[in-house]
N, C-alpha and C. Protein backbone atom coordinates (compact mmCIF):
# COMPACT_ATOMS: atom_id res chain seq x y z
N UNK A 1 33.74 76.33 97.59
CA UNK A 1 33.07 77.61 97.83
C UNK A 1 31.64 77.49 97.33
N UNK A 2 30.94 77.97 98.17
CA UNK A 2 29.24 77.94 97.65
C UNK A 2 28.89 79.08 97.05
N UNK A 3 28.10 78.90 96.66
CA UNK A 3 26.96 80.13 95.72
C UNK A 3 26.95 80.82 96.39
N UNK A 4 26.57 80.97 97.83
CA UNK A 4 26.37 81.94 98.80
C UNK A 4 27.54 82.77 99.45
N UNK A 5 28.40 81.69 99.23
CA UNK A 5 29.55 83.39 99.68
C UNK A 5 29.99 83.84 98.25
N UNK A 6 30.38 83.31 97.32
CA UNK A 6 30.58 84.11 95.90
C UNK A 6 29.53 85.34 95.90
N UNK A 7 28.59 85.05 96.04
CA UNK A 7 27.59 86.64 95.87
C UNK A 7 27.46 87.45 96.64
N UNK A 8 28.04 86.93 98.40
CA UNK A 8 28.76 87.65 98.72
C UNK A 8 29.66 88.67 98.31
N UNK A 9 30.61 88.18 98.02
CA UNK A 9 31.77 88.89 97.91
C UNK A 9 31.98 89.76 96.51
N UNK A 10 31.02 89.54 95.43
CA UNK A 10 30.35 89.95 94.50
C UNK A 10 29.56 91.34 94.50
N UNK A 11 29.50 91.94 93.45
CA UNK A 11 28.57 93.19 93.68
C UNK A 11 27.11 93.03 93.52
N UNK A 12 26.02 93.30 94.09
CA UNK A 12 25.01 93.08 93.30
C UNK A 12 24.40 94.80 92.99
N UNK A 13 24.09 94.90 91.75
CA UNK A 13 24.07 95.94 90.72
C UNK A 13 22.27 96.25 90.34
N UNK A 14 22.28 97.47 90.63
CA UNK A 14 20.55 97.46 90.04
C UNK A 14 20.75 98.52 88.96
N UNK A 15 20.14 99.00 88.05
CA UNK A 15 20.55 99.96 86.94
C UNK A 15 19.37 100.93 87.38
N UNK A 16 20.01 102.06 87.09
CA UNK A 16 18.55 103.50 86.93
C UNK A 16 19.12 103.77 86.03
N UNK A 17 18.76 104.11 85.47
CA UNK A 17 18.57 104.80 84.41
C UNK A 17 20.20 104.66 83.68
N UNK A 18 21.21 105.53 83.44
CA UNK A 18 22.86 105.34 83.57
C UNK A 18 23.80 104.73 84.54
N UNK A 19 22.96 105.10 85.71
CA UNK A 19 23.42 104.85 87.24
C UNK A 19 23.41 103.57 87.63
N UNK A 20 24.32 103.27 88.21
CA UNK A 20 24.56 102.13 89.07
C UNK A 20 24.50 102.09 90.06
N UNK A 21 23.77 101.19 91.25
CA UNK A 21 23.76 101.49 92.52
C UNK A 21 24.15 99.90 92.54
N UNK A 22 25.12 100.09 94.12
CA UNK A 22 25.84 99.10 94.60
C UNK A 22 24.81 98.76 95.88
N UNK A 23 24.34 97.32 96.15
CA UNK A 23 23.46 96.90 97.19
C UNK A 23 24.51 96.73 98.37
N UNK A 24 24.75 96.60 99.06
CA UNK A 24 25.12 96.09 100.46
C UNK A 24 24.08 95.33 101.32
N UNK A 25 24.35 94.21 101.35
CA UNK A 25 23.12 93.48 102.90
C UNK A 25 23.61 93.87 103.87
N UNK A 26 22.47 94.36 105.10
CA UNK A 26 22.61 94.51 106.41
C UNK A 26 23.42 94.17 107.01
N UNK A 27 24.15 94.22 107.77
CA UNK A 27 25.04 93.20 108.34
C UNK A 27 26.80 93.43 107.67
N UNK A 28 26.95 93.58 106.69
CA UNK A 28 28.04 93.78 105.61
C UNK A 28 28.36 95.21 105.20
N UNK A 29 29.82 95.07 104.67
CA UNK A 29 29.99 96.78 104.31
C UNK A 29 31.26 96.03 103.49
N UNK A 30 30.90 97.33 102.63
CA UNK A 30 31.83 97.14 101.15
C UNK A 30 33.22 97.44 101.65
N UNK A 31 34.23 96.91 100.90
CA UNK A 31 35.69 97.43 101.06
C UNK A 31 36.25 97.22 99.88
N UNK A 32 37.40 97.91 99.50
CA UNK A 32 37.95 97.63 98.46
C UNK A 32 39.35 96.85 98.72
N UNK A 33 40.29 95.96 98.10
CA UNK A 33 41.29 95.54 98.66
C UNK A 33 42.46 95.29 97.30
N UNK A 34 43.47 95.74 97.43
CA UNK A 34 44.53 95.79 96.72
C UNK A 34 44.82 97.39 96.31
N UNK A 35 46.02 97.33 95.51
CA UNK A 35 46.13 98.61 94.46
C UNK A 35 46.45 98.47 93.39
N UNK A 36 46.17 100.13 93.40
CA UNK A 36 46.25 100.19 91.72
C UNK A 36 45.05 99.15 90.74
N UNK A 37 45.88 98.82 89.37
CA UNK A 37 44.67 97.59 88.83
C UNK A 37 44.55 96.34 89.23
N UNK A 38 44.79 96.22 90.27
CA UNK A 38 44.46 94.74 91.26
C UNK A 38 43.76 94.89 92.15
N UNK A 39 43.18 96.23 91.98
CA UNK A 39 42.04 96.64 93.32
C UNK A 39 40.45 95.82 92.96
N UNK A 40 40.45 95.35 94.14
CA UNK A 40 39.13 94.89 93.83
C UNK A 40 37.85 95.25 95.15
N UNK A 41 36.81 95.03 94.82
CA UNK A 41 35.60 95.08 96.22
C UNK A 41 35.32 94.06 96.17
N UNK A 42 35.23 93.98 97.55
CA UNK A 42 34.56 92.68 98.21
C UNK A 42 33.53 93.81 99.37
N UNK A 43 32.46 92.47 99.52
CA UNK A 43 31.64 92.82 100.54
C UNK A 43 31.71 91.57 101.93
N UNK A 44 31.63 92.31 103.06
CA UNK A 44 32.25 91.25 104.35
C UNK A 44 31.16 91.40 105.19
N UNK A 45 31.03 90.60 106.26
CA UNK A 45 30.46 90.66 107.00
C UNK A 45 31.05 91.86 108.26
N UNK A 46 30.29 92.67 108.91
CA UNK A 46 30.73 93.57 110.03
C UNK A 46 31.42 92.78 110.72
N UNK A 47 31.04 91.79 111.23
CA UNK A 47 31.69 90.78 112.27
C UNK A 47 33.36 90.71 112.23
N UNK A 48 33.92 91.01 111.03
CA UNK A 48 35.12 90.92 110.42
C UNK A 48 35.73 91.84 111.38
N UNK A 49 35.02 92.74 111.33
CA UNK A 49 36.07 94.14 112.03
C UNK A 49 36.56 93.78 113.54
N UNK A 50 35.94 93.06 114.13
CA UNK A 50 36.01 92.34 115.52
C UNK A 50 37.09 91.41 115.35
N UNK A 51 37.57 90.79 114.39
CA UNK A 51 38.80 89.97 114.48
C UNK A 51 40.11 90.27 114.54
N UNK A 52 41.13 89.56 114.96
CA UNK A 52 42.44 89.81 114.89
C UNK A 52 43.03 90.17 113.92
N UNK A 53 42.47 89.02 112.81
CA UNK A 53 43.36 89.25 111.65
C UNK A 53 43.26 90.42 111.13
N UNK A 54 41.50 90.13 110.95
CA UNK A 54 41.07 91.58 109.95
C UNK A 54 41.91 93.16 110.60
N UNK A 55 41.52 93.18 111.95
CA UNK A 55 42.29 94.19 112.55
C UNK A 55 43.58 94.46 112.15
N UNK A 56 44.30 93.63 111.87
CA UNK A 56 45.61 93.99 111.56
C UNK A 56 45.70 94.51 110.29
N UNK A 57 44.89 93.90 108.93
CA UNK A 57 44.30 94.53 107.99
C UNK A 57 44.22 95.91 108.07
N UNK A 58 43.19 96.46 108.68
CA UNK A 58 42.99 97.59 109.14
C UNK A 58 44.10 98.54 109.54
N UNK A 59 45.18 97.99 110.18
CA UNK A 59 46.41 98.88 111.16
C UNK A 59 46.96 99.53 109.67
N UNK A 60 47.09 98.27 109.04
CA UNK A 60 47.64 98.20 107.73
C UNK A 60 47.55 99.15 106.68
N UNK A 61 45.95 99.20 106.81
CA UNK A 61 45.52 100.09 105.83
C UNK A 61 45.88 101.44 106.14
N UNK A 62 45.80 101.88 107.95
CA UNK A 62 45.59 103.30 108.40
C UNK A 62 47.27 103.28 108.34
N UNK A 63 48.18 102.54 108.70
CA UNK A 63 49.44 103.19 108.00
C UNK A 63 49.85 103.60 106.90
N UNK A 64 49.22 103.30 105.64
CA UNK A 64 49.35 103.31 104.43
C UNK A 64 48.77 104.65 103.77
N UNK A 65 47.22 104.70 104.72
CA UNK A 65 46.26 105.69 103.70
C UNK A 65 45.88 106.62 105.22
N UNK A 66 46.62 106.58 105.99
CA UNK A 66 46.23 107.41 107.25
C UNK A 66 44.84 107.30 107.77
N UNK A 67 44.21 107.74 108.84
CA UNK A 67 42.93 106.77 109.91
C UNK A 67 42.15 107.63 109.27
N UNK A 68 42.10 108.81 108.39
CA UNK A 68 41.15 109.76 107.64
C UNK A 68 40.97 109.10 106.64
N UNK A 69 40.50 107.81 105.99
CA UNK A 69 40.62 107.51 105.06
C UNK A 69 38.78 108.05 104.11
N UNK A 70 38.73 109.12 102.86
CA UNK A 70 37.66 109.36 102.42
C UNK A 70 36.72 108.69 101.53
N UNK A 71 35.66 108.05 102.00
CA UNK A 71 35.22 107.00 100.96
C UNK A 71 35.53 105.16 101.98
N UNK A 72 35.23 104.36 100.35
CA UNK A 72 35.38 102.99 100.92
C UNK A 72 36.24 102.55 101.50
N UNK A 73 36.84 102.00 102.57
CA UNK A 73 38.06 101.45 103.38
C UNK A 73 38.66 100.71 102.12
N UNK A 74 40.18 101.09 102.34
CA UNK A 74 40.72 100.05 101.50
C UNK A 74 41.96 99.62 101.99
N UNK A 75 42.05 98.19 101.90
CA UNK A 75 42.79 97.64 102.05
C UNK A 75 44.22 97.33 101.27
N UNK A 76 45.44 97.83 101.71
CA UNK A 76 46.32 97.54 100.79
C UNK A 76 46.96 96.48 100.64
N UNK A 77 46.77 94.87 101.02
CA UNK A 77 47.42 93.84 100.05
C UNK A 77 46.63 93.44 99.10
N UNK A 78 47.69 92.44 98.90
CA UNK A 78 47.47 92.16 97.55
C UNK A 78 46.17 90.78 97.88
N UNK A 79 44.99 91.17 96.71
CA UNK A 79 43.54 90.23 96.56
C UNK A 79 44.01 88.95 96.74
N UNK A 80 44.90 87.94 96.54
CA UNK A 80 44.88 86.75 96.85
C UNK A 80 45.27 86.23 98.29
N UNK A 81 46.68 87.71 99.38
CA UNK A 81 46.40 87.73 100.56
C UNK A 81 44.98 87.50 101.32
N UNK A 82 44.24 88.95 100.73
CA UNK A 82 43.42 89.05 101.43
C UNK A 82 42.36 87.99 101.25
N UNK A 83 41.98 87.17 100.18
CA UNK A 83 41.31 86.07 99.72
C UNK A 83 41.73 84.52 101.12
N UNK A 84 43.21 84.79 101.40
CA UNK A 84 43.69 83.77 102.33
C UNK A 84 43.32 83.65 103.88
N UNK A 85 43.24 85.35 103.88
CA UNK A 85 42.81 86.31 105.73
C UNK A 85 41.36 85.69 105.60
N UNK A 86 40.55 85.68 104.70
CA UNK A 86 39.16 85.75 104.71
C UNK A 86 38.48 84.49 104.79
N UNK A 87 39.64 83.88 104.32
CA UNK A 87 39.26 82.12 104.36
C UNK A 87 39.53 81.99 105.68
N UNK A 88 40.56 82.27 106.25
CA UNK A 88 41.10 81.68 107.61
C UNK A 88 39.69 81.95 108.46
N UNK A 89 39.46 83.39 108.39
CA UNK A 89 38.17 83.68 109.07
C UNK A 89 37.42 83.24 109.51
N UNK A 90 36.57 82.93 107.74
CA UNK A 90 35.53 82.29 107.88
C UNK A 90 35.57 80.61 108.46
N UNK A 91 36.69 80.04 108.20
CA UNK A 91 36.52 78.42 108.60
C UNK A 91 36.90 78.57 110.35
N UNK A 92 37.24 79.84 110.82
CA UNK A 92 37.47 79.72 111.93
C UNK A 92 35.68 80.08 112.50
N UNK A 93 34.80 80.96 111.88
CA UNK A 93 33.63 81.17 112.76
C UNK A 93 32.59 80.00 112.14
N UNK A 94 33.16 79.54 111.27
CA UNK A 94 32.35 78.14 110.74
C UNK A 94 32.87 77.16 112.02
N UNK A 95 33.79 76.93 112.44
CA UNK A 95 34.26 76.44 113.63
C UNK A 95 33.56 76.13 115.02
N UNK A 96 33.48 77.76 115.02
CA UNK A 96 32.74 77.92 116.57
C UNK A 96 31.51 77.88 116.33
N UNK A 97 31.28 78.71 115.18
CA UNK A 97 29.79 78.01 115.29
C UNK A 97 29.07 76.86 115.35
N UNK A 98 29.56 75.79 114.77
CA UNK A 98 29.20 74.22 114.81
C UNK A 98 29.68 73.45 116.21
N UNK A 99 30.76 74.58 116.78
CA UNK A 99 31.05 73.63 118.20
C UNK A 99 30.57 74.66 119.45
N UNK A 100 29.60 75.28 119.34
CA UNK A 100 28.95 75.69 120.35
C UNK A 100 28.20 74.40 121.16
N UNK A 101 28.18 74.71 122.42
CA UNK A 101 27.47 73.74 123.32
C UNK A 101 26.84 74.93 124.32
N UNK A 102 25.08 74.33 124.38
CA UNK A 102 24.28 74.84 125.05
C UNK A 102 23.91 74.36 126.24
N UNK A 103 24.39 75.48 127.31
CA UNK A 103 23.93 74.63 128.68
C UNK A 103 22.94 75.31 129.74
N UNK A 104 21.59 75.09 129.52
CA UNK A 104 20.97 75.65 129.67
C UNK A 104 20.69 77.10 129.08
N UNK A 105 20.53 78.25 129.38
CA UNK A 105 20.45 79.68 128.70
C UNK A 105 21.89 80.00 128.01
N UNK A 106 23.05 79.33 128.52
CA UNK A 106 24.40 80.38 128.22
C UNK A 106 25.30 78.88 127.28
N UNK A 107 26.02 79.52 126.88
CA UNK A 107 26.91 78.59 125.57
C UNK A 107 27.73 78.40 126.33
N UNK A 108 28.95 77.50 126.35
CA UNK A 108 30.14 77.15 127.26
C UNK A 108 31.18 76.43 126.13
């Protein structure tokens, strides 16, 4: 694992004054995943929501916490599941991305 997805998935924290503000990069949106005191946040890329797996994630969650959910999405398995969904993910768009082929204007 690199530096770069750990701080990912990491909070990054600015202080005012008492206050804490949580950053999000463009592109990404916070979620929380587990329960109870095994809940943790992670931050993902949007792209996530477009996948199978993650989707099912999702079904998951809206059976659990109903499709009104108020606040951060959360995910109910357990952090080392979801640590496994996220790997699969990523080595799958690490995948396509390195085996894209350009033929002329369009990818094939």
């Amino acid at each position: 694992m690199g530096s770069g997805e750990k701080s990912l998935r990491s909070s990054h924290l600015h202080h005012h004054g008492k206050k804490q503000v949580r950053d999000v990069p463009k592109g990404y949106l916070a979620i929380k995943v587990g329960q109870g005191e095994e809940q943790q946040r992670f931050v993902v890329p949007v792209i996530y929501f477009n996948h199978p797996l993650f989707m099912q994630l999702l079904k998951e969650a809206e059976e659990e916490y109903g499709f009104d959910q108020k606040g951060t999405i959360t995910i109910p398995c357990h952090v080392e599941e979801f640590r496994y969904v996220q790997g699969m993910i990523d080595r799958e768009r690490s995948l396509h991305h390195h085996h894209q082929h350009v033929v002329g204007c369009f990818r094939v």
